[in-house]
Protein backbone atom coordinates (compact mmCIF):
# COMPACT_ATOMS: atom_id res chain seq x y z
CA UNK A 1 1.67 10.83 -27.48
CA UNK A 2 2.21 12.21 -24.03
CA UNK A 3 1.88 9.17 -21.08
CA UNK A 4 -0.47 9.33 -18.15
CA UNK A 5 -0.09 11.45 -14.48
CA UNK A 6 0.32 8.55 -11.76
CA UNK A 7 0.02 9.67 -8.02
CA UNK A 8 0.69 6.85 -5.64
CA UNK A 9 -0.60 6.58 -1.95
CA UNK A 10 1.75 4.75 0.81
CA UNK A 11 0.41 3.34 3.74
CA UNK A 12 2.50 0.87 6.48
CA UNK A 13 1.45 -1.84 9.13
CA UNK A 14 3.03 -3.19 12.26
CA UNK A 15 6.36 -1.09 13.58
CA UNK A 16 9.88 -0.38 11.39
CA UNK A 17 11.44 -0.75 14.86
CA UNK A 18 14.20 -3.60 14.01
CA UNK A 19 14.35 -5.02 17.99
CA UNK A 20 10.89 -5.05 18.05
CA UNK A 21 10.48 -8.75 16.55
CA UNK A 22 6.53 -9.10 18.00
CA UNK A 23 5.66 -7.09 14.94
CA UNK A 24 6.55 -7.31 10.67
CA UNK A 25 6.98 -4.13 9.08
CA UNK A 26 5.49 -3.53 5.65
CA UNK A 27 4.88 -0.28 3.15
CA UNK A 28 2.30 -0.37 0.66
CA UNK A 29 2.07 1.80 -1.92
CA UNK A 30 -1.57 1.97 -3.95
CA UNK A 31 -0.85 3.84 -7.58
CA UNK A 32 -3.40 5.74 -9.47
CA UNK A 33 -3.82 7.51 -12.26
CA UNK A 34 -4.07 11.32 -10.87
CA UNK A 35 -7.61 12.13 -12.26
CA UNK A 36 -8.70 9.19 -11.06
CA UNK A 37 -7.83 9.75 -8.06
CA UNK A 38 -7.38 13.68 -7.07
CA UNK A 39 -10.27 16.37 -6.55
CA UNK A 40 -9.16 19.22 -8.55
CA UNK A 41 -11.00 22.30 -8.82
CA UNK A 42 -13.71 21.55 -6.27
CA UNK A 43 -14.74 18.91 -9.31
CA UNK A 44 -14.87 14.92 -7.56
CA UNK A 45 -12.80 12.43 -9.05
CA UNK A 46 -13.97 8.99 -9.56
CA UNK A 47 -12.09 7.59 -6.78
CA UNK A 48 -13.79 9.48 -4.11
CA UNK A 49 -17.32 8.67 -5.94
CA UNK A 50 -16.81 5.10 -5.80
CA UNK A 51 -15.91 5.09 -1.87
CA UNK A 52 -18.41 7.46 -1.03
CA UNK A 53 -20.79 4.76 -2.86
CA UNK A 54 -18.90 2.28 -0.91
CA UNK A 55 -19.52 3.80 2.26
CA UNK A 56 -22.97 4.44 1.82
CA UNK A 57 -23.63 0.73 0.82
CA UNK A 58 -21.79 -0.58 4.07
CA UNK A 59 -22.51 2.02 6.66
CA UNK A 60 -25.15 4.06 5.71
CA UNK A 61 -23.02 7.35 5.63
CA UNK A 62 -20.25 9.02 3.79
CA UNK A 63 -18.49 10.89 5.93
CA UNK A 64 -16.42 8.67 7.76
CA UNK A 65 -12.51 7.70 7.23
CA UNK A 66 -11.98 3.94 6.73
CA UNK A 67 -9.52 2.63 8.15
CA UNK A 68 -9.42 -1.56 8.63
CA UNK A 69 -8.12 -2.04 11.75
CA UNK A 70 -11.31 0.56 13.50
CA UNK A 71 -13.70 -1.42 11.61
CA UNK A 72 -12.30 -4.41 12.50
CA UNK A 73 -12.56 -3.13 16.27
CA UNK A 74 -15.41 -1.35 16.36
CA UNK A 75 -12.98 1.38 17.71
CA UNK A 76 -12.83 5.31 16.42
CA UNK A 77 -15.16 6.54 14.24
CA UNK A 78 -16.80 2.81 14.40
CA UNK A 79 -17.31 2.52 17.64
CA UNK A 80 -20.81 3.73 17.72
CA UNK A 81 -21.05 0.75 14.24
CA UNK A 82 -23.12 -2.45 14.76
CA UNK A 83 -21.28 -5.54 14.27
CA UNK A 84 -23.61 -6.49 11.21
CA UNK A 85 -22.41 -3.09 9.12
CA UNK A 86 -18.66 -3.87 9.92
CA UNK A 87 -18.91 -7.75 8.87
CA UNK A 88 -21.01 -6.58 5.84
CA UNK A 89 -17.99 -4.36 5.21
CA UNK A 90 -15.67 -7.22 5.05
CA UNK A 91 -17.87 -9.39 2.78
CA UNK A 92 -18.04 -6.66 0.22
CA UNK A 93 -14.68 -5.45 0.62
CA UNK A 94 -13.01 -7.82 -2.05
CA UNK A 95 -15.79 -7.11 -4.96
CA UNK A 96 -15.09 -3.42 -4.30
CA UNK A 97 -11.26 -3.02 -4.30
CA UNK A 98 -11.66 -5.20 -7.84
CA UNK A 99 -13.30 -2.89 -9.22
CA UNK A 100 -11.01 0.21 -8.56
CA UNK A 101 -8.52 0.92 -11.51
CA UNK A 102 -5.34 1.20 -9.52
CA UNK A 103 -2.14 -0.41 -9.20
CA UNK A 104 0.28 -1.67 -6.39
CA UNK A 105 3.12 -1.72 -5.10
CA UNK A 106 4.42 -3.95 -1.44
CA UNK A 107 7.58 -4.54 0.61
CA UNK A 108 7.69 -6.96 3.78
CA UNK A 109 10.78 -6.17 5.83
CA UNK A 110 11.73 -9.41 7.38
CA UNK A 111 13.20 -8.32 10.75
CA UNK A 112 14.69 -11.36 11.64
CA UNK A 113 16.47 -12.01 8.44
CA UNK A 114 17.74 -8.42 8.50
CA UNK A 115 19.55 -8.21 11.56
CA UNK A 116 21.29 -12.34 10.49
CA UNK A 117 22.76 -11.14 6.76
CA UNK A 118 22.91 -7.63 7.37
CA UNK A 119 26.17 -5.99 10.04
CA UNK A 120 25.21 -3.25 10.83
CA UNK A 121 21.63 -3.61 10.18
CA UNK A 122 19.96 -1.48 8.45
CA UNK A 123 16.63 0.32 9.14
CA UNK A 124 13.53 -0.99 8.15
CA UNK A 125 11.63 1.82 6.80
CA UNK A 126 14.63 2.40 5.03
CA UNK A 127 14.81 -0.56 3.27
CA UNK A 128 11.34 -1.05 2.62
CA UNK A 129 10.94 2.19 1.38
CA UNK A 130 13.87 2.13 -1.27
CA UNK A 131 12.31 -0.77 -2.61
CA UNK A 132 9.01 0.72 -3.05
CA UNK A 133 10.78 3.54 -4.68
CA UNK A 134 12.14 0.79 -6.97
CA UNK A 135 9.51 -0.86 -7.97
CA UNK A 136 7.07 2.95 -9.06
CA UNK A 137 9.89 4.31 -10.85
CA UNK A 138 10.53 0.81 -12.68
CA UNK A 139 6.20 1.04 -13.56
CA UNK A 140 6.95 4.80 -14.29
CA UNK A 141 9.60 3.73 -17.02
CA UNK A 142 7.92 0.56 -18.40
CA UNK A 143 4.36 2.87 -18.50
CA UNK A 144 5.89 5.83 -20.15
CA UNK A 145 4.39 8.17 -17.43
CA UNK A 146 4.33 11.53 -18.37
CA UNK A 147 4.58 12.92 -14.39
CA UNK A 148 4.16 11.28 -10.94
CA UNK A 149 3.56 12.01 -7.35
CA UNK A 150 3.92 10.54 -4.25
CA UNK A 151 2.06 10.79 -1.33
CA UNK A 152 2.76 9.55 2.54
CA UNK A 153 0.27 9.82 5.17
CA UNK A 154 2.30 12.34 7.91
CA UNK A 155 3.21 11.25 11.11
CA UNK A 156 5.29 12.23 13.83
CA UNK A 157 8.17 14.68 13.20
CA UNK A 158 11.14 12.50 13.51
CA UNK A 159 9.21 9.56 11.03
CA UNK A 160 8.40 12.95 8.68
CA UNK A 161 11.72 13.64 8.79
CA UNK A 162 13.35 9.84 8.30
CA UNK A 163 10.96 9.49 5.26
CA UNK A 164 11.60 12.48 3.56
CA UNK A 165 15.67 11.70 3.86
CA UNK A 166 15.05 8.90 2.36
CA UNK A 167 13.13 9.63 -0.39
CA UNK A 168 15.79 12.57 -1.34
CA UNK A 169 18.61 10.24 -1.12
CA UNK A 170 16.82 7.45 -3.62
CA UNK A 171 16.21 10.59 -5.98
CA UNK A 172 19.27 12.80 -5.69
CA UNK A 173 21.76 9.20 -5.97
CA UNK A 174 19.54 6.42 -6.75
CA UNK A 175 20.40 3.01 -5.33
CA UNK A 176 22.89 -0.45 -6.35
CA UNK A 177 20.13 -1.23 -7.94
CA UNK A 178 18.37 1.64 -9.01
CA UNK A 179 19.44 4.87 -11.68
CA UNK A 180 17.36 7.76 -11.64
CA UNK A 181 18.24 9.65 -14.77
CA UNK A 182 17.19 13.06 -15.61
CA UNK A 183 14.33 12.44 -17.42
CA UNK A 184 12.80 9.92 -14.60
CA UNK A 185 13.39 13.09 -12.16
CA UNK A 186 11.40 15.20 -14.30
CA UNK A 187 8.99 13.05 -14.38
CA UNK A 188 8.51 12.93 -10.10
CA UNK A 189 6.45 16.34 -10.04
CA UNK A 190 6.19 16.14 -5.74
CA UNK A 191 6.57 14.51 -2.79
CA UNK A 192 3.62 15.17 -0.06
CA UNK A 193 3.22 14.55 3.58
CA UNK A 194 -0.37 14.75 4.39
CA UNK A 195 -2.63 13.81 6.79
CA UNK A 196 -5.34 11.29 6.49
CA UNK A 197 -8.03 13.61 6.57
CA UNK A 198 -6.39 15.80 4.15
CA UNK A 199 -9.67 16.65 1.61
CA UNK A 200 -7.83 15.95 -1.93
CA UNK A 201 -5.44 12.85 -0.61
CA UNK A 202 -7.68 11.48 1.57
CA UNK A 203 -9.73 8.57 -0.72
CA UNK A 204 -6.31 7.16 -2.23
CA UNK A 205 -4.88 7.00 1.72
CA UNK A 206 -7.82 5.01 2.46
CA UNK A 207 -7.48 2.43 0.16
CA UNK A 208 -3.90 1.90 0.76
CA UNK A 209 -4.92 1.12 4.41
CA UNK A 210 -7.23 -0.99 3.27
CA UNK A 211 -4.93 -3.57 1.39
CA UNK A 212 -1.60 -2.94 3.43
CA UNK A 213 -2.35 -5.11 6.32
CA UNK A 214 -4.40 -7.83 4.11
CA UNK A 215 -0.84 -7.98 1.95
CA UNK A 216 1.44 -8.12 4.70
CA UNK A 217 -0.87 -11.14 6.31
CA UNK A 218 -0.67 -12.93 3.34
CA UNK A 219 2.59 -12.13 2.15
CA UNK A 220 3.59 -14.00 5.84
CA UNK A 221 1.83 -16.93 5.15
CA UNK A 222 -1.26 -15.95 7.14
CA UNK A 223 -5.20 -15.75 6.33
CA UNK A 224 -5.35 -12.08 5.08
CA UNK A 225 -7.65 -11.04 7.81
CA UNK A 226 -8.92 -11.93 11.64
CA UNK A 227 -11.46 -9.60 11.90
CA UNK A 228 -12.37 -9.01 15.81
CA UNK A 229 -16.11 -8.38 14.68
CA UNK A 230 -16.22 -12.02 13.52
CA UNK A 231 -16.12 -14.89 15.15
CA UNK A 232 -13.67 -17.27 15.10
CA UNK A 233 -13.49 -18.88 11.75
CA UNK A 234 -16.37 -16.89 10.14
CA UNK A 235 -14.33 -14.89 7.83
CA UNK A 236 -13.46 -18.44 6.16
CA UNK A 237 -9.40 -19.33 5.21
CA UNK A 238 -9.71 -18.21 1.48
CA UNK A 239 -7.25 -14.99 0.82
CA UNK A 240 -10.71 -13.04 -0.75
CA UNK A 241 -9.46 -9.63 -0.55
CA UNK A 242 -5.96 -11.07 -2.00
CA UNK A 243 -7.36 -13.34 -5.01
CA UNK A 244 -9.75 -9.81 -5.95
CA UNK A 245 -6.40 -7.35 -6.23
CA UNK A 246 -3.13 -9.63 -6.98
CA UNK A 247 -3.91 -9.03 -10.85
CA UNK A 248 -3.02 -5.02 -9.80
CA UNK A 249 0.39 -6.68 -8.06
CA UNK A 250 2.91 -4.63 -10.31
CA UNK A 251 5.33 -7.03 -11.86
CA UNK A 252 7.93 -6.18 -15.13
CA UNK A 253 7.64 -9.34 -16.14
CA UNK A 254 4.86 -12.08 -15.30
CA UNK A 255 1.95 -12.60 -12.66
CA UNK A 256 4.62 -15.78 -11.85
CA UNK A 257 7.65 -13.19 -10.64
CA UNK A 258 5.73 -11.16 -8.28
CA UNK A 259 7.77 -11.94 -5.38
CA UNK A 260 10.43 -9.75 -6.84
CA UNK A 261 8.67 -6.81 -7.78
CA UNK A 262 5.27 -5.65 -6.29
CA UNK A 263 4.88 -8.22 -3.68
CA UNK A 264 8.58 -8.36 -2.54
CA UNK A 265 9.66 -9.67 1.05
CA UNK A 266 13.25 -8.58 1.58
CA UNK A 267 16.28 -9.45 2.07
CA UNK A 268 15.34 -11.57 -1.12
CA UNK A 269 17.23 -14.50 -0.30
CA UNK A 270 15.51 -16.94 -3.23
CA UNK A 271 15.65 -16.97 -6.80
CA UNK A 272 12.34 -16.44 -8.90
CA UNK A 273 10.22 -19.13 -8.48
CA UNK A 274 6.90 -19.98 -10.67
CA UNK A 275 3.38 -18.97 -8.43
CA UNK A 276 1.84 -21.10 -6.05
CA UNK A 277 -1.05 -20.44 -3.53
CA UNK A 278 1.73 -20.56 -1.02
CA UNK A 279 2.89 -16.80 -1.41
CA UNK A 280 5.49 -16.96 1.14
């Protein structure tokens, strides 16, 4: 029997810029099953029903682009929002990411770390993105996916360019870590730069912007969200968002070793270690 068609959606937070140490620098990736995910034909998919239910429910129209941080702000397409659609957003954000079928996939780059055990250092985006490319094509093997696709929201030329270099070099040579075989080339069907309003990528972008930052908080140690239309200490210090999606947290072996697969921070400089609430 033939496996399943897996597209997966990457989204990043804060800046890959490695003397920039104000800001982390994580990639998320958000995996889907492709007709779950991808209008085909004119036909919807499920994935686009559910946000445009979503949307409706929070803001009383569909066609608008979430994106976290403009919510958050009240900035963008939300800057016209009242303050009581955005925090009812963010209350009903965890139930509704729980009850998406998707998978995923998250590197922290730890700057700081990288510069003191690495010489010459070596880029972030790099690094981070290698391991993301790790960790799908380790779920592609262990799911027996028939085909896969990747898409990256596009940016500006010289990021296109640095992220389509790397990808190449992970597929044409693989990594220390990493083999790519024939068969798992095969398997990768494309490799799409697209932009976020792009009508057939643009639900599974969305949702990868929606848990990127939320990961990278909590991956740091830090409540999962501050959101600016809150006040302070109204969104509460439980990881909501977190507790609905780490079940999705790819892993090869156990919910307890997710710290080295889908919800790495790197360099890994600790052994496995069993799960705490702690997720640093």
């Amino acid at each position: 029997m033939s496996g399943k068609k897996y597209i997966m959606f990457i989204d990043e937070t804060g800046t890959s810029d490695i003397n920039d140490h104000t800001q982390p620098f994580t990639l998320t990736g958000a995996i889907f099953e492709y007709k779950y995910a991808i209008i085909e034909n004119a036909v919807s998919c499920k994935l686009k029903d559910e946000i445009s239910r979503f949307k409706m429910k929070c803001f009383g129209t569909s066609d608008i682009h979430l994106h976290l941080n403009d919510i958050s702000r009240g900035i963008g397409q939300f800057a016209s929002t009242d303050i009581k659609s955005r925090k009812s957003f963010f209350r009903e954000l965890p139930s509704f990411l729980e009850s998406l079928d998707f998978y995923i996939v998250s590197v922290t780059v730890d700057k700081d770390k990288l510069l003191e055990y690495y010489s010459p250092s070596k880029e972030p985006y790099i690094v981070a993105f290698t391991h993301i490319l790790q960790n799908f094509y380790s779920f592609l093997n262990n799911t027996n996916a028939e085909s896969a696709r990747i898409v990256i929201e596009s940016r500006d030329d010289a990021s296109n360019l640095l992220v389509q270099k790397t990808f190449f070099d992970v597929f044409n040579n693989g990594t220390e870590h990493l083999h790519i075989d024939e068969t798992l080339k095969k398997r990768m069907k494309g490799f799409v730069m697209a932009s976020k309003y792009h009508t057939i990528y643009q639900s599974g972008l969305e949702i990868a912007d929606l848990i990127c930052n939320p990961l990278s908080r909590v991956r740091r140690g830090l409540i999962e969200a501050n959101p600016k239309c809150m006040r302070p200490g109204e969104y509460g210090k439980k990881n909501k968002i977190f507790a609905s999606i780490k079940h999705k947290i790819y892993t090869a072996t156990d919910l307890n070793d997710l710290r080295n697969w889908g919800f790495k921070k790197v360099p890994v400089l600790k052994h496995k270690r069993i799960w705490a609430n702690d997720p640093r």
